[in-house]
Structure formats: C-alpha cells, structure tokens
Protein backbone atom coordinates (compact mmCIF):
# COMPACT_ATOMS: atom_id res chain seq x y z
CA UNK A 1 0.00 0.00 0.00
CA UNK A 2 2.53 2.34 1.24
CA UNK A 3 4.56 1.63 -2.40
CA UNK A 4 1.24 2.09 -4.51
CA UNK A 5 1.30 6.06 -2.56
CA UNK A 6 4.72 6.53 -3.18
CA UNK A 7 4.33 6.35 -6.42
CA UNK A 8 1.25 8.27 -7.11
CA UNK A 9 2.93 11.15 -4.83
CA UNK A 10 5.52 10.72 -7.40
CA UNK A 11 3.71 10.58 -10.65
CA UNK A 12 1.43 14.27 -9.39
CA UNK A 13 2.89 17.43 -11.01
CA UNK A 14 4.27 19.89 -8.55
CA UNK A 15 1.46 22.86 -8.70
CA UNK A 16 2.73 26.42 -9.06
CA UNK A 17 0.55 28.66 -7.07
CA UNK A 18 -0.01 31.84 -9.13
CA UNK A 19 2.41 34.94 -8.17
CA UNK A 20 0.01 37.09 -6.74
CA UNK A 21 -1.28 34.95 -4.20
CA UNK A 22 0.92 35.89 -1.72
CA UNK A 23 0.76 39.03 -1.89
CA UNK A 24 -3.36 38.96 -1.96
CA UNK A 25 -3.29 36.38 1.66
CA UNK A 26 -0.94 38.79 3.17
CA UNK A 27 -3.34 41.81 1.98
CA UNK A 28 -6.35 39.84 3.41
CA UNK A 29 -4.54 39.10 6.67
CA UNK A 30 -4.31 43.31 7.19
CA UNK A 31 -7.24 43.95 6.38
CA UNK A 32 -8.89 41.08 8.71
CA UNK A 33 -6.52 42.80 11.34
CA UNK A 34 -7.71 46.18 10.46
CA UNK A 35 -11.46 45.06 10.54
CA UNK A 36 -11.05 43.29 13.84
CA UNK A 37 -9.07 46.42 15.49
CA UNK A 38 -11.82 48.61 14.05
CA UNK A 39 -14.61 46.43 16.31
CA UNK A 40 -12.29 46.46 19.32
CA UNK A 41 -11.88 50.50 18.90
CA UNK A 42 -15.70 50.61 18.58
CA UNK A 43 -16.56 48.44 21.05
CA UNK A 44 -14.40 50.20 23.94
CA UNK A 45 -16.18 52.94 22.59
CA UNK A 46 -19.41 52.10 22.85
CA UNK A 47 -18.33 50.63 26.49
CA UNK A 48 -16.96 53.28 27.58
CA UNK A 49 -20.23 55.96 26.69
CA UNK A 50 -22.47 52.92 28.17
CA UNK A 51 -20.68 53.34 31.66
CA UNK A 52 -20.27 56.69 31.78
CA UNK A 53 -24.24 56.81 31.54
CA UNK A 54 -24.65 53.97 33.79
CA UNK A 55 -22.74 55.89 35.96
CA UNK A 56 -24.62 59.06 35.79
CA UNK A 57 -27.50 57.07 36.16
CA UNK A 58 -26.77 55.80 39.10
CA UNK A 59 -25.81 59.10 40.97
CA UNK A 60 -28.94 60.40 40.20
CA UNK A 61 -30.95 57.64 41.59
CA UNK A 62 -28.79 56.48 44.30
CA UNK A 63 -27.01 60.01 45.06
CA UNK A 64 -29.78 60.91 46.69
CA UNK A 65 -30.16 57.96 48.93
CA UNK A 66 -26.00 58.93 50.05
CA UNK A 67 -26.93 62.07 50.94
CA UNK A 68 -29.64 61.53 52.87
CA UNK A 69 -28.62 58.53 55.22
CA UNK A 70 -27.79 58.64 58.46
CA UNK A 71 -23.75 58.77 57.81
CA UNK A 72 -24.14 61.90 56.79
CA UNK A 73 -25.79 62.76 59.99
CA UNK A 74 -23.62 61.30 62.15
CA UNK A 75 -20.36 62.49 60.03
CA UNK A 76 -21.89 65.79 60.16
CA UNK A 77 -20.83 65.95 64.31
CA UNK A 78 -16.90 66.12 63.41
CA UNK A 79 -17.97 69.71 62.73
CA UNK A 80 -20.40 70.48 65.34
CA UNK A 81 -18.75 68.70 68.67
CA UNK A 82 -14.90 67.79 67.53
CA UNK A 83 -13.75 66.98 70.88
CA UNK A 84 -16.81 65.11 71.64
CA UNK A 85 -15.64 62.55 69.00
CA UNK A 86 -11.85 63.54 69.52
CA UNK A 87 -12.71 61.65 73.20
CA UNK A 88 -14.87 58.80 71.61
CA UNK A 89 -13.14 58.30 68.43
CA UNK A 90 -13.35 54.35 68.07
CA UNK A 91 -17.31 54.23 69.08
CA UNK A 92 -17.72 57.37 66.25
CA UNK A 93 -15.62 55.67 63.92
CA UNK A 94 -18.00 52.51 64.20
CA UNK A 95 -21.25 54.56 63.72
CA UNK A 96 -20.09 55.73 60.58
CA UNK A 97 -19.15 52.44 59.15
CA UNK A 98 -22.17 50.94 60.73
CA UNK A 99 -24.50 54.03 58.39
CA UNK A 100 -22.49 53.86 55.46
CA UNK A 101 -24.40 53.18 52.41
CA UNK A 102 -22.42 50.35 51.15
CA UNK A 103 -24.60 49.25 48.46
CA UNK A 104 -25.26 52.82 47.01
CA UNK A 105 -21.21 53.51 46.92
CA UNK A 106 -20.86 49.76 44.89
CA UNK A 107 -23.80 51.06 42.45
CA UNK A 108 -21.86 54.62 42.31
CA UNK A 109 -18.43 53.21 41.98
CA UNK A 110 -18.87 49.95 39.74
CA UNK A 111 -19.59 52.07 36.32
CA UNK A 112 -16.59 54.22 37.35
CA UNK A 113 -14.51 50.92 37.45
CA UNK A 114 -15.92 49.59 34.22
CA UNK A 115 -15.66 53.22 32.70
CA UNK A 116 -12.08 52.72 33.46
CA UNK A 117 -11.61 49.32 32.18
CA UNK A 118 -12.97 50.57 28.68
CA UNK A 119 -10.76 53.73 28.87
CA UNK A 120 -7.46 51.27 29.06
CA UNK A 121 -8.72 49.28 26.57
CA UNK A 122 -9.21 52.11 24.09
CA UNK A 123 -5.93 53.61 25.32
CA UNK A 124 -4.25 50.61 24.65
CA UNK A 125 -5.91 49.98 21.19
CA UNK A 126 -4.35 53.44 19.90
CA UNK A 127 -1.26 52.62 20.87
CA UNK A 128 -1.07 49.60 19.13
CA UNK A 129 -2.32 51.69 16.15
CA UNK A 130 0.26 54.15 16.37
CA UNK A 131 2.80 51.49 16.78
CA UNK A 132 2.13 49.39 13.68
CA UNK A 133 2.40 52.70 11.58
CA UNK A 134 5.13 53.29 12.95
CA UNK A 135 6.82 49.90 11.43
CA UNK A 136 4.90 50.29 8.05
C-alpha cells in the first residue's frame, strides 16, 4: 500500500501557485486585522459611553439615597462637637461604618470601574495603532 502512494505522490505534477497569491493572503490578513481592530476600537467605545451613563444614572438615583442617610448625619458631628468625638473616636468611627451606604457607593463606583476598564482598553488599542504605523 505504502509503495502504490509513493508512487502516485511521485507521478502528481508539482502545482505552481499563481504569483500574486501571496501578496493577496498577506493583503487579506491586514485587512482582517484592520477590521477586527476597528470592532475592538468601537466596542471600547461604545463601552466606555455605556458606563459613563450607567454611571450618571446611578448618581442620580442612588445620590440621593448617600446624601440623605444617616452617615451623613452622624459624620456631620466632626464639625459640630470635635472633641466630643476627639474623646470617643473608636465608638464614632464605628457609627459611621455601621451608616455607610455600602450598596449605594458599589452602584456609584462599579460604572466608574468599568468606565475605566474601557478607557485602558481604548488607550491601549491606539497605541497599538500608532505602533504598527510606525513599522509600516
């Protein structure tokens, strides 16, 4: 069997591929690279604008709630009676974590985060894009 495929492997006429082709893969490689960096610039984009409205968004509707808990309140005494809390600094200190609005900061801050994630990525994108024009 393995003599029968020899010699049929021999008998085939090398194939010339045409001149061209080369250069056209190489052009279609690019230009898949330049679509595909065009959708990652777009898409950090479109990330980015998404949390920057998430995040005003969310100060509206949970800014609100912030202001008006009882941390605020109880933060508010540092001003009023300083060496009330100077002298009961640790039992203050746990009040305020105890009122902290914990859940409103996470909705405040997570879009921030993300808005930042998207900002690097964009950053970073450019940079490649300066980079490879730099080389070409």
């Amino acid at each position: 069997m393995s003599h029968q495929l020899n010699r049929i492997f021999k008998n085939l006429i090398e194939i010339n591929p045409p001149e061209k082709l080369g250069a056209a893969i190489l052009r279609e490689i690019e230009s898949e690279r330049k679509r595909r960096l065009r959708i990652e610039l777009f898409l950090s984009r479109v990330g980015s604008a998404g949390s920057l409205l998430v995040f005003f968004y969310t100060a509206y509707a949970f800014g609100q709630v912030i202001v008006d808990s009882e941390f605020w309140k109880i933060a508010s005494l540092i001003r009023s009676d300083l060496s009330m809390v100077a002298s009961n600094w640790q039992e203050f200190s746990y009040s305020l974590l105890e009122t902290l609005p914990v859940s409103s900061l996470v909705a405040i801050l997570l879009p921030i985060f993300t808005l930042t994630l998207f900002f690097n990525l964009y950053l970073s994108l450019r940079q490649n894009v300066k980079e490879r024009h730099k080389y070409t």
